[in-house]
N, C-alpha and C. Protein backbone atom coordinates (compact mmCIF):
# COMPACT_ATOMS: atom_id res chain seq x y z
N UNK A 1 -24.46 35.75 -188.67
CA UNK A 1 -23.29 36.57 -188.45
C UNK A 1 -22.23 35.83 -187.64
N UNK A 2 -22.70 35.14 -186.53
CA UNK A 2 -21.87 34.52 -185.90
C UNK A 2 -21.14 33.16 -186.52
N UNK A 3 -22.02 32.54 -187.40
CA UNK A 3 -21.46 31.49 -187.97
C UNK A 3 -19.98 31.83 -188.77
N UNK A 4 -19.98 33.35 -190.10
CA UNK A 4 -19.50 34.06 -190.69
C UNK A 4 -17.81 34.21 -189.91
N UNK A 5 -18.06 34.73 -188.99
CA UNK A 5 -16.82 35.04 -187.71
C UNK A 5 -16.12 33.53 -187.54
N UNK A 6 -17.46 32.62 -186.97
CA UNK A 6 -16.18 31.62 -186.57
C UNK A 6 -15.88 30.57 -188.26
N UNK A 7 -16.18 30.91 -189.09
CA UNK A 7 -15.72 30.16 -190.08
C UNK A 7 -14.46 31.10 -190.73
N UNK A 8 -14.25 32.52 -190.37
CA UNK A 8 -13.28 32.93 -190.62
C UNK A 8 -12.22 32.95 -189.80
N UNK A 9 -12.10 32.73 -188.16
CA UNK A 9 -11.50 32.55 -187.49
C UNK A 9 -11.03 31.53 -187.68
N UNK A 10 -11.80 30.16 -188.27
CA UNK A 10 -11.27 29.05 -188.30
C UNK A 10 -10.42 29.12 -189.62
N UNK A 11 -10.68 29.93 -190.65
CA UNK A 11 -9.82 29.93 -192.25
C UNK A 11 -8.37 30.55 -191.52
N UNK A 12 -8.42 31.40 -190.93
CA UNK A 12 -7.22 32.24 -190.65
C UNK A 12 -6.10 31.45 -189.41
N UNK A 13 -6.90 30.58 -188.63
CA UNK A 13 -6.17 29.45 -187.92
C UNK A 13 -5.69 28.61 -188.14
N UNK A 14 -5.94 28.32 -189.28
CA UNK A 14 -5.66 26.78 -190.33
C UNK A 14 -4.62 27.29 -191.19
N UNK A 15 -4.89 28.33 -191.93
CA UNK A 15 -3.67 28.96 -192.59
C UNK A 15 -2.67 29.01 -191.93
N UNK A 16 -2.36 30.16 -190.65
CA UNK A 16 -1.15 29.83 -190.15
C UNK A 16 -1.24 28.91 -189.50
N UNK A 17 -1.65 28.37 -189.00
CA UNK A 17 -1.35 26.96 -188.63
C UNK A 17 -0.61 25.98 -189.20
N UNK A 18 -0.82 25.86 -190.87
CA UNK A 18 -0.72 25.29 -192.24
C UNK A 18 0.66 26.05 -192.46
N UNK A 19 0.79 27.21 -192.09
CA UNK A 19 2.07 27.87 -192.64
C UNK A 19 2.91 27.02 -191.48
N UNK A 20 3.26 26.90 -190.14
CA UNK A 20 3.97 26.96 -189.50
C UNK A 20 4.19 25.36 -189.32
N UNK A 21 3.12 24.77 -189.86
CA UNK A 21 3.52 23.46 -190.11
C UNK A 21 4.31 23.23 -191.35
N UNK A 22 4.75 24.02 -192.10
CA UNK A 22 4.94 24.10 -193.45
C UNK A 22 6.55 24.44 -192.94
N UNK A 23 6.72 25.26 -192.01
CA UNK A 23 8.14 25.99 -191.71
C UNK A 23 8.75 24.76 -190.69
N UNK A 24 8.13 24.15 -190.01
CA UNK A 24 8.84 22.76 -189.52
C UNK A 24 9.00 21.78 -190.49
N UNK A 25 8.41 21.41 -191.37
CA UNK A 25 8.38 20.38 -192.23
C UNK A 25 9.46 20.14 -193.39
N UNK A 26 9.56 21.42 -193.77
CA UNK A 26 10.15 22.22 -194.86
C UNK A 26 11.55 23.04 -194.32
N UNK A 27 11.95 23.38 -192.92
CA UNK A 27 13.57 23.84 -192.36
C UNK A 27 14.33 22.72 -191.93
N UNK A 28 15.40 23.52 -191.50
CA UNK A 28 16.46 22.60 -190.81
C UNK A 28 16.84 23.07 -189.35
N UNK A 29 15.16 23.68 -189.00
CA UNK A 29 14.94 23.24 -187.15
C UNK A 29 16.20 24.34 -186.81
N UNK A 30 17.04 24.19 -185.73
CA UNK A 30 17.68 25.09 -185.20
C UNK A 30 19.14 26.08 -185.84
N UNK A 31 19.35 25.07 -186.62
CA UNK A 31 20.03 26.26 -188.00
C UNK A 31 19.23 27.48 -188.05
N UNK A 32 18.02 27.38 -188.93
CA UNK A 32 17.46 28.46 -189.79
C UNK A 32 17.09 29.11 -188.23
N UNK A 33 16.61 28.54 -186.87
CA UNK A 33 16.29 29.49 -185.93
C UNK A 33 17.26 30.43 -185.52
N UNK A 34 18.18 29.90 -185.76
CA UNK A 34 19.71 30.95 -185.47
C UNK A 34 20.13 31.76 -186.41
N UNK A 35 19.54 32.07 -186.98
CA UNK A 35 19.96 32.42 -188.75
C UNK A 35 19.65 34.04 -188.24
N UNK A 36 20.87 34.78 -188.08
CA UNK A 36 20.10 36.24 -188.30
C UNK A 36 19.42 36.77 -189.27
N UNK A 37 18.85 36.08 -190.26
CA UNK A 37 18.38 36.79 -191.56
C UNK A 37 17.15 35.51 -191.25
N UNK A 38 16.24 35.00 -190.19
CA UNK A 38 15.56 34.72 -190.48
C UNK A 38 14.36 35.16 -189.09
N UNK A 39 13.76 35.80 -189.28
CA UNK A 39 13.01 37.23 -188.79
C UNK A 39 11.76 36.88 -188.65
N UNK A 40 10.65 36.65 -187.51
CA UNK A 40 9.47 36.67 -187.59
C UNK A 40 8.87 35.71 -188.55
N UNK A 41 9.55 34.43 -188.61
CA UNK A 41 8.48 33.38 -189.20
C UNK A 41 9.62 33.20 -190.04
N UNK A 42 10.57 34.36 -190.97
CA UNK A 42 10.58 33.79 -192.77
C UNK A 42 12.32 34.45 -192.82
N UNK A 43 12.79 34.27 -194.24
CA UNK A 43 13.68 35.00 -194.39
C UNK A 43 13.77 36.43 -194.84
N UNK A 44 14.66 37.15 -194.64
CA UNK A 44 14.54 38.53 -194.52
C UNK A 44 15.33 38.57 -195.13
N UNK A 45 15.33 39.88 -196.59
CA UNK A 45 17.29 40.75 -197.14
C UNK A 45 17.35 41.57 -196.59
N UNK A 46 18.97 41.67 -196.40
CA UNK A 46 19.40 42.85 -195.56
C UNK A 46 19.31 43.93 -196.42
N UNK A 47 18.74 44.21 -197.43
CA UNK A 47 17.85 45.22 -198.20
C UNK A 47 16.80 45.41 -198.22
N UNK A 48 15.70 45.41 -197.45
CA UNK A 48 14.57 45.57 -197.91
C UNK A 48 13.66 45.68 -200.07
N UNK A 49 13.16 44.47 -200.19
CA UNK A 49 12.41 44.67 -201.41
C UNK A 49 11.45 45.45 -201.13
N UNK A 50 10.99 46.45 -202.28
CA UNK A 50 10.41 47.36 -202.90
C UNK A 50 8.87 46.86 -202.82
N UNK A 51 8.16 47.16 -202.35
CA UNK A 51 6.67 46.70 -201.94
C UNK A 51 5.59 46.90 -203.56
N UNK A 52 5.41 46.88 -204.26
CA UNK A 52 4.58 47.00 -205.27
C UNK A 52 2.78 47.33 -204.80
N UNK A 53 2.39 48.53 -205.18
CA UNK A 53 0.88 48.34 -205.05
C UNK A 53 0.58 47.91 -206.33
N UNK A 54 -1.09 47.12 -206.46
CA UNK A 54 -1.49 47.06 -207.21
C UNK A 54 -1.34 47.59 -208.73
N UNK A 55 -1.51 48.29 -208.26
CA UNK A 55 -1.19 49.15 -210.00
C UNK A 55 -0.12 49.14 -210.38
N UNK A 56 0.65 49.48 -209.50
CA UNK A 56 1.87 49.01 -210.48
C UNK A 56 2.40 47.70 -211.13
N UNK A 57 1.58 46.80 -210.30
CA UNK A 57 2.01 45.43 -210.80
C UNK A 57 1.21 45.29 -212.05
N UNK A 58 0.04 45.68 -211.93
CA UNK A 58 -1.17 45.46 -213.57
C UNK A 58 -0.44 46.53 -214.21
N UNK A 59 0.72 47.52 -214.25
CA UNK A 59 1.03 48.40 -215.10
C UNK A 59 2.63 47.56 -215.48
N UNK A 60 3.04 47.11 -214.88
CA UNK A 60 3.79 45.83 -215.23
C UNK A 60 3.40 45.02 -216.37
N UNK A 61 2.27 44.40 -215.63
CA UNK A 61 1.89 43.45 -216.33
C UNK A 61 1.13 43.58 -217.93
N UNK A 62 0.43 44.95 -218.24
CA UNK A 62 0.14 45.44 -219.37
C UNK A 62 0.36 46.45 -219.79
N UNK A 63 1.87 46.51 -219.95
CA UNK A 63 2.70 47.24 -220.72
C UNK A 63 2.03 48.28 -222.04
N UNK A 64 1.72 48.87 -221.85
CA UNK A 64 1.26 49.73 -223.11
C UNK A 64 1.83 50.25 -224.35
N UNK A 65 2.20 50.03 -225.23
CA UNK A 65 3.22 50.80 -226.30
C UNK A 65 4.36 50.27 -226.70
N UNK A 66 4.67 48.80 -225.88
CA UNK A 66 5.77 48.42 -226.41
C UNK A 66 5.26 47.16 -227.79
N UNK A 67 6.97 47.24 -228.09
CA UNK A 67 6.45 46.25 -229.29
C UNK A 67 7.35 45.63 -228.87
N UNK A 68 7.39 44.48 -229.69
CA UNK A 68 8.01 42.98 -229.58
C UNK A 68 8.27 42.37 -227.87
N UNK A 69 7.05 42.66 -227.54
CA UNK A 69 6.77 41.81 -226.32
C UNK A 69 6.86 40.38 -225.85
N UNK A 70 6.26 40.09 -226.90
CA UNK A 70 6.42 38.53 -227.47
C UNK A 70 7.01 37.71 -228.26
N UNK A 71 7.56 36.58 -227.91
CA UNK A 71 8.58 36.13 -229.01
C UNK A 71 8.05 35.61 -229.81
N UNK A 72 9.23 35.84 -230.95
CA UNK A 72 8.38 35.16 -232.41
C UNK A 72 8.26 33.57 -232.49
N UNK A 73 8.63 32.84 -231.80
CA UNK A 73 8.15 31.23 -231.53
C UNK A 73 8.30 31.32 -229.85
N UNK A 74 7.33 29.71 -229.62
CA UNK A 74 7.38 29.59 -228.04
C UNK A 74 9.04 29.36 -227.52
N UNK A 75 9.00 29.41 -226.69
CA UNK A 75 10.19 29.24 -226.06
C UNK A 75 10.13 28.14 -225.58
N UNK A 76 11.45 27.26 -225.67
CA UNK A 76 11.46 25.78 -225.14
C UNK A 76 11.45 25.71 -223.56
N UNK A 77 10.18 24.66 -222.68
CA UNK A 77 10.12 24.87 -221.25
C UNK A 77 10.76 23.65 -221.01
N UNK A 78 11.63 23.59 -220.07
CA UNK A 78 12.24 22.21 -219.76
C UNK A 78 11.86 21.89 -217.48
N UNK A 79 10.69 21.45 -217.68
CA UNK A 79 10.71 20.91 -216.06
C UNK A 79 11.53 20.36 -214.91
N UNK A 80 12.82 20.98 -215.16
CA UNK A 80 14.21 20.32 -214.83
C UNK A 80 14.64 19.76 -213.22
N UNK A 81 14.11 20.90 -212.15
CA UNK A 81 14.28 20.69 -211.03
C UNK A 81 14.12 19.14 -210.12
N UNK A 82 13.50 18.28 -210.63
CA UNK A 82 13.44 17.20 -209.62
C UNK A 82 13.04 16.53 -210.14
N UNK A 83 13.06 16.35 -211.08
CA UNK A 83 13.94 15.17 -212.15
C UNK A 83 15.75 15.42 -212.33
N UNK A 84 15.84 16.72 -212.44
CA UNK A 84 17.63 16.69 -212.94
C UNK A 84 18.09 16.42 -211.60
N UNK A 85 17.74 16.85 -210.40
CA UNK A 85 17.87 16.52 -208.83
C UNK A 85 18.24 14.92 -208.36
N UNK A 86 17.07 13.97 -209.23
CA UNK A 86 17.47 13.52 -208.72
C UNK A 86 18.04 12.07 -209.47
N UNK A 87 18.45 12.37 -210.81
CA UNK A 87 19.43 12.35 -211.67
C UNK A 87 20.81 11.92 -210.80
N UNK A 88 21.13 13.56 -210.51
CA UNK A 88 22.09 13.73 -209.84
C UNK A 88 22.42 13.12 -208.47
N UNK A 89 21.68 13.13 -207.58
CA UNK A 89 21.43 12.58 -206.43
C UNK A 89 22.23 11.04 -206.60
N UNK A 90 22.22 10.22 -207.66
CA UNK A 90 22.74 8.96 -207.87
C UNK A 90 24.24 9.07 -208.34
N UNK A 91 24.82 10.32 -208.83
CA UNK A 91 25.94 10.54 -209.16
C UNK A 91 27.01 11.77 -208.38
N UNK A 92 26.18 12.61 -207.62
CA UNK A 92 26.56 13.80 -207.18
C UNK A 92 27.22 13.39 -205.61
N UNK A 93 28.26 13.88 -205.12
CA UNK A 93 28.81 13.44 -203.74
C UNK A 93 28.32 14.50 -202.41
N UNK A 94 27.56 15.78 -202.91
CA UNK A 94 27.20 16.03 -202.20
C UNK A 94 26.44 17.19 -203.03
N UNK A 95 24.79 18.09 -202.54
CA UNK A 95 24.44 19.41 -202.74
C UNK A 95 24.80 20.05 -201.45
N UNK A 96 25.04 21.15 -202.28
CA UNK A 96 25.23 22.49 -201.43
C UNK A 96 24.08 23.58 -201.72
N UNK A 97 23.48 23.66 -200.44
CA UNK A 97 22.21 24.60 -200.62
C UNK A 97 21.71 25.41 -199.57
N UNK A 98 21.04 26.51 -199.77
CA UNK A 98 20.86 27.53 -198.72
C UNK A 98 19.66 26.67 -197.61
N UNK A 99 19.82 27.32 -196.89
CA UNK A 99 19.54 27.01 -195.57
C UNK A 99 17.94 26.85 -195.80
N UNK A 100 17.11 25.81 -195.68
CA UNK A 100 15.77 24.60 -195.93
C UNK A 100 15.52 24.35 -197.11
N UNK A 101 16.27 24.38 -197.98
CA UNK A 101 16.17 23.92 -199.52
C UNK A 101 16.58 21.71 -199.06
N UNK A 102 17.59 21.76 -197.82
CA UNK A 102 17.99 20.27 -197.59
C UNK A 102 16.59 19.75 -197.32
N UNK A 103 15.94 19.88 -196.53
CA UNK A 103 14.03 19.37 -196.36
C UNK A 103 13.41 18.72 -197.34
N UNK A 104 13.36 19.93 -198.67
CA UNK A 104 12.58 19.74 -200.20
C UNK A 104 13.26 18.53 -200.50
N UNK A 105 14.92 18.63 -200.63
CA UNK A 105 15.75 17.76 -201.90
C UNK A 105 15.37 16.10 -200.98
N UNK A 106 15.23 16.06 -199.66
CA UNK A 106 15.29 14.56 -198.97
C UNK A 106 13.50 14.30 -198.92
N UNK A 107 12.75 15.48 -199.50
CA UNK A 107 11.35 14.83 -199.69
C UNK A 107 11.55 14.20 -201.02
N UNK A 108 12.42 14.67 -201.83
CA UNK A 108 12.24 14.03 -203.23
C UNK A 108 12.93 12.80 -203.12
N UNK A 109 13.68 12.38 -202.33
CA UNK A 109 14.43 11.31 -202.45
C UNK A 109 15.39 11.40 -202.57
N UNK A 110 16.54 12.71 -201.88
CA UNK A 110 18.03 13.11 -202.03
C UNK A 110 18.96 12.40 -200.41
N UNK A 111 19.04 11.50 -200.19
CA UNK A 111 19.75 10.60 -198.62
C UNK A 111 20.11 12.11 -198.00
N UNK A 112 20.16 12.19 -196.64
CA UNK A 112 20.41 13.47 -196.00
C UNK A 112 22.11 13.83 -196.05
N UNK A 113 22.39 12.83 -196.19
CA UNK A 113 23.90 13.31 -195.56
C UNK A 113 24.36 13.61 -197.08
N UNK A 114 23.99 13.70 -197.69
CA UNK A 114 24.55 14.44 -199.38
C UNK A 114 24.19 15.37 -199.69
N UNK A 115 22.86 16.53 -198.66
CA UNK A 115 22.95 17.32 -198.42
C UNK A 115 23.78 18.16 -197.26
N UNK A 116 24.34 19.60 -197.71
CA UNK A 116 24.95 20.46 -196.61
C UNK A 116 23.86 21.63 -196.56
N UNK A 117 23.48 22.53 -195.92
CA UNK A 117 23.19 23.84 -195.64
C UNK A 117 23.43 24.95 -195.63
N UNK A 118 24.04 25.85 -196.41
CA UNK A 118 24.51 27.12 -195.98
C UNK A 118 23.81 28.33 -195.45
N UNK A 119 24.35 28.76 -194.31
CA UNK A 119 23.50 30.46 -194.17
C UNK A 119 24.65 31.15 -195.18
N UNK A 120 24.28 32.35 -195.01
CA UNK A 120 25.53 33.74 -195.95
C UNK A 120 26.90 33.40 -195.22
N UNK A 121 27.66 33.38 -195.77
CA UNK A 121 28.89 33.42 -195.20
C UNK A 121 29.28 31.88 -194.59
N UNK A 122 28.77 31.05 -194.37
CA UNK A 122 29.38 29.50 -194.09
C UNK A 122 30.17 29.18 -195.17
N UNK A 123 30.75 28.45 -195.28
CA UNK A 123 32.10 27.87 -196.01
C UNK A 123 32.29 26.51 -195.76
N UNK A 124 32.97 25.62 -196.75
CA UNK A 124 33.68 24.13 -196.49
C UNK A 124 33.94 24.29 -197.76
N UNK A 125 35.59 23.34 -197.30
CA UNK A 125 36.80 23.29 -197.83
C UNK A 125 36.49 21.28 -198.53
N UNK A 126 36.49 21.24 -200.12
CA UNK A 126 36.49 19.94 -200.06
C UNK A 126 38.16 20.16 -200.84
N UNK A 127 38.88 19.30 -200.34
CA UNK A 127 40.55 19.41 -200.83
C UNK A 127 41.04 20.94 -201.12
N UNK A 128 41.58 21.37 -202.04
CA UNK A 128 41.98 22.64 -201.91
C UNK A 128 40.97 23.92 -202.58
N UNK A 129 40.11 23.63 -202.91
CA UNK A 129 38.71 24.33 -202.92
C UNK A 129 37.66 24.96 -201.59
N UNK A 130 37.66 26.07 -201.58
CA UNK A 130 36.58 26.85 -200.97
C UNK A 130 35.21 27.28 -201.13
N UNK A 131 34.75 26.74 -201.16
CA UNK A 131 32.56 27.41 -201.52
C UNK A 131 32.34 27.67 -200.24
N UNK A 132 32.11 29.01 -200.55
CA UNK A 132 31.49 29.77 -199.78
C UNK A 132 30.17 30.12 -200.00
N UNK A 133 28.96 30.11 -199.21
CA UNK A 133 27.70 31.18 -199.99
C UNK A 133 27.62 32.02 -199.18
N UNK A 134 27.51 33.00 -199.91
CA UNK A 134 27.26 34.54 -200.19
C UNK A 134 26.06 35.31 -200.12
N UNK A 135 26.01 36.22 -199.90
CA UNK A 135 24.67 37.20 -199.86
C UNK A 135 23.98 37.07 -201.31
N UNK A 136 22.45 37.22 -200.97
CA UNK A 136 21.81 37.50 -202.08
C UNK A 136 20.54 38.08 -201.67
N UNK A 137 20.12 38.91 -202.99
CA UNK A 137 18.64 40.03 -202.47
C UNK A 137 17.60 39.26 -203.57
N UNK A 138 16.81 38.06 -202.70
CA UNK A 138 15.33 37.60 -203.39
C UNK A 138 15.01 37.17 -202.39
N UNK A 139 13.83 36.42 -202.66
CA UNK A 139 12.82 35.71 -202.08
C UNK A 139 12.59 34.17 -202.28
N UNK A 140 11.76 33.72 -201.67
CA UNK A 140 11.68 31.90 -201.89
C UNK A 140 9.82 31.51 -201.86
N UNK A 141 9.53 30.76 -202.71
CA UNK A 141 8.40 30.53 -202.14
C UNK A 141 7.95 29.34 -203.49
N UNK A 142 7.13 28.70 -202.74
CA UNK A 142 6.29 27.49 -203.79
C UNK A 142 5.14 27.58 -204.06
N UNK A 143 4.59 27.83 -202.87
CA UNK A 143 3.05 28.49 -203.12
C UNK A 143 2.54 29.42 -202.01
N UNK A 144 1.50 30.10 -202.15
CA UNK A 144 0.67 30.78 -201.42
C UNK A 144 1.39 31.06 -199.68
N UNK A 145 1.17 30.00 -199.00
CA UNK A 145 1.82 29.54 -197.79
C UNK A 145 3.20 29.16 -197.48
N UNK A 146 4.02 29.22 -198.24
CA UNK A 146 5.07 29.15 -197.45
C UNK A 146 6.41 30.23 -198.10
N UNK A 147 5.85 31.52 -198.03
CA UNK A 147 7.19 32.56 -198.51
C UNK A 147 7.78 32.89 -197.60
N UNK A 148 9.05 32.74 -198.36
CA UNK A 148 10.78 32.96 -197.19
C UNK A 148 10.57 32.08 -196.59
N UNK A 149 10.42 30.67 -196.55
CA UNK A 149 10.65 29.48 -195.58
C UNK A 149 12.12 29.08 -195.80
N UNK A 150 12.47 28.83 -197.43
CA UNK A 150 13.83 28.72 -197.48
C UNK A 150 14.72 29.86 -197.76
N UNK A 151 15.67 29.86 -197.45
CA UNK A 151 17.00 30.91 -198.17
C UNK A 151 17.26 30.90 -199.20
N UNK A 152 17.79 31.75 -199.82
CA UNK A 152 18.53 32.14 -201.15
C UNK A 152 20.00 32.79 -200.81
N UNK A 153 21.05 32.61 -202.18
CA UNK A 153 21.96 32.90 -201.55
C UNK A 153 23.03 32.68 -203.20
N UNK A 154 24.23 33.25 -203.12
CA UNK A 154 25.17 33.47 -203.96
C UNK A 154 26.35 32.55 -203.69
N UNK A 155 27.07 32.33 -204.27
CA UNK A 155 28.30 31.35 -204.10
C UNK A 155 29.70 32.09 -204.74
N UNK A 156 30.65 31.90 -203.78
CA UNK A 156 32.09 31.84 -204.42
C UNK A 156 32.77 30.73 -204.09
N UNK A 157 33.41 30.42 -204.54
CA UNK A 157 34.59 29.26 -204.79
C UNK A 157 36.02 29.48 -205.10
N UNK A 158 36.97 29.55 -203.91
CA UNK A 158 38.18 29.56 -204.69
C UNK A 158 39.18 28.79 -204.19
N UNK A 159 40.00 27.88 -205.12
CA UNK A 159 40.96 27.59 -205.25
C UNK A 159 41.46 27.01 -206.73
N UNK A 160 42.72 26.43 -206.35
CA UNK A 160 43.69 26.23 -207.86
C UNK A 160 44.42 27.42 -208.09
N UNK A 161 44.31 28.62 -207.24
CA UNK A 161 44.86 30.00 -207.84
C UNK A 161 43.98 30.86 -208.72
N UNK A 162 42.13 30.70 -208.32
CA UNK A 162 41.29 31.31 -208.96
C UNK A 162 40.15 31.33 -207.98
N UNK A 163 39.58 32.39 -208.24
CA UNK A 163 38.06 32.54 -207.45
C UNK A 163 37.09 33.03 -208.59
N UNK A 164 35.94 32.25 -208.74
CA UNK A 164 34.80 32.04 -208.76
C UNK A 164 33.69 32.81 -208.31
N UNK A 165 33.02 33.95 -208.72
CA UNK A 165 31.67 34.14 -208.10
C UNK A 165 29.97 34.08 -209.44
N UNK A 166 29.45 32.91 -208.89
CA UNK A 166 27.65 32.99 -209.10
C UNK A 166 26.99 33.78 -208.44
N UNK A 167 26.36 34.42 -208.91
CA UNK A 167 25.57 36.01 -208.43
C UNK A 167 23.97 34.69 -207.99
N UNK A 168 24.05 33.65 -208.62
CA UNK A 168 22.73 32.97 -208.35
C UNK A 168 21.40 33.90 -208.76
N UNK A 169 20.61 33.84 -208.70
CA UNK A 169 19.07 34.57 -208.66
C UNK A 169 19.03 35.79 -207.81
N UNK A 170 19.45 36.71 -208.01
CA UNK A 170 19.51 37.81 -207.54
C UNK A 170 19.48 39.58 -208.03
N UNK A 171 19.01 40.64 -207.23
CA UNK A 171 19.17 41.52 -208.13
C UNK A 171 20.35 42.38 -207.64
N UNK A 172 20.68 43.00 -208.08
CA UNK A 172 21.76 44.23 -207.76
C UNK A 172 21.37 44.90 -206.28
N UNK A 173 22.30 44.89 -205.34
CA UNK A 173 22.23 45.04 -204.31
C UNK A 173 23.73 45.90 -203.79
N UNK A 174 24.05 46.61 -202.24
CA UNK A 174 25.39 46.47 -202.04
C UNK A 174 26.15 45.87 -201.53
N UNK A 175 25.73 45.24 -200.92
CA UNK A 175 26.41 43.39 -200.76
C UNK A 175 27.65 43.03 -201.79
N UNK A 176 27.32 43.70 -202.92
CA UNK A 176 28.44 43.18 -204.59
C UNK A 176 29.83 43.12 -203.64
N UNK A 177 29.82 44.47 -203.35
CA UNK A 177 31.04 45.24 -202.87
C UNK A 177 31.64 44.38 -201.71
N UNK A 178 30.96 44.10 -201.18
CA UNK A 178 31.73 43.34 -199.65
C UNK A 178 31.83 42.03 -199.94
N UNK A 179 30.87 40.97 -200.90
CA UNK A 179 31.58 40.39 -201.21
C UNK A 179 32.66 40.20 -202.02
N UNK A 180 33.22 41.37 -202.96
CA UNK A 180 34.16 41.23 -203.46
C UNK A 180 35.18 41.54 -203.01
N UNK A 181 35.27 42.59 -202.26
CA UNK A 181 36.25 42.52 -200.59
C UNK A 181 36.81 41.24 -199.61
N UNK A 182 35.83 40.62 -199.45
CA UNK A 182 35.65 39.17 -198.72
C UNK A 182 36.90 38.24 -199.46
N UNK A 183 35.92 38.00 -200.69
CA UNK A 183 36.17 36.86 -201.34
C UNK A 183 36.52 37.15 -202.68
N UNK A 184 37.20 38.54 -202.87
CA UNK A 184 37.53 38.51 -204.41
C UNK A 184 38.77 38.93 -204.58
N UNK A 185 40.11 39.47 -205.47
CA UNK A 185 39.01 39.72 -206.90
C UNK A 185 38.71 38.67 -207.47
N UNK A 186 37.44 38.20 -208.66
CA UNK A 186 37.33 37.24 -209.06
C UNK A 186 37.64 37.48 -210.46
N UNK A 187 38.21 36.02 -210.97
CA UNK A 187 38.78 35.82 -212.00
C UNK A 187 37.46 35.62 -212.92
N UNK A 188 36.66 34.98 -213.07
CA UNK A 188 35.56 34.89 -213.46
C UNK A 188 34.36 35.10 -212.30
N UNK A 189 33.20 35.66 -213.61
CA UNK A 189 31.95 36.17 -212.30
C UNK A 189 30.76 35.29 -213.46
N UNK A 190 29.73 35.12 -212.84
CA UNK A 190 28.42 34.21 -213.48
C UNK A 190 27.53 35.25 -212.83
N UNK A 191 26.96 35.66 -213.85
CA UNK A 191 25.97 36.78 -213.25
C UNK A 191 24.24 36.65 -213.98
């Protein structure tokens, strides 16, 4: 019995342990600590997501009664992220990315200073252009151990006499509204 205890004490020490080595390794250190949206270890939406029990996720997942669930050929998978990364990385003058996504791109081999960081609402001006990122309602994670380590986040852009908004990976939230207050109206939206 006693062995049982300390081999689980030791699984559950190593994990977070493993996590919090994972959140130094993987942030950008006193940014993301200042980050009001980053809460007890991880990142937080200023919406709360919808908690799923069990069942609902296996009632998700085996849909009963519908038809054409499946497509009639496979769908083409393209592994794009870090290979097209770092593609780019040799041609690109700078990424712009939410706040510990810069960590990942300089493990792959992206030079630091061609990464920037954004929390919600930071901004830089390259010539008469504005990118801003913006609110967004998801989550982040790679595996098991490290969810909400990085941010997620939306983008607008305006200049030339036009604004720009990418909704990015996100779901419908009320955030829409204030950023389109902020930073709109937009001439074009990417949703």
């Amino acid at each position: 019995m006693i062995w049982t205890i300390v081999i689980l004490l030791a699984l559950v020490v190593s994990v977070f342990g493993y996590r919090y080595y994972l959140l130094l390794t993987l942030t950008s250190g006193d940014k993301i600590l200042a980050s009001p949206h980053f809460v007890g270890g991880k990142f937080v939406n200023s919406v709360p997501n919808k908690k799923y029990t069990i069942k609902e996720i296996v009632g998700m997942v085996f849909k009963s009664g519908q038809k054409d669930q499946k497509p009639s050929k496979p769908l083409p998978v393209e592994n794009l992220d870090k290979n097209v990364i770092l593609y780019l990385a040799n041609k690109a003058l700078s990424f712009f990315v939410p706040l510990g996504v810069g960590k990942r791109l300089q493990k792959w081999g992206v030079d630091k200073s061609k990464i920037l960081e954004f929390n919600w609402c930071d901004a830089v001006r390259i010539g008469d252009i504005k990118i801003a990122s913006t609110p967004a309602r998801h989550y982040s994670s790679r595996n098991l151990l490290d969810k909400d380590f990085t941010f997620w986040c939306s983008w607008s852009l305006i200049g030339g006499g036009y604004r720009i908004f990418f909704s990015g990976d996100t779901g419908t939230f009320p955030s829409f509204a204030e950023i389109g207050e902020r930073y709109g109206p937009f001439d074009l939206t990417f949703i």
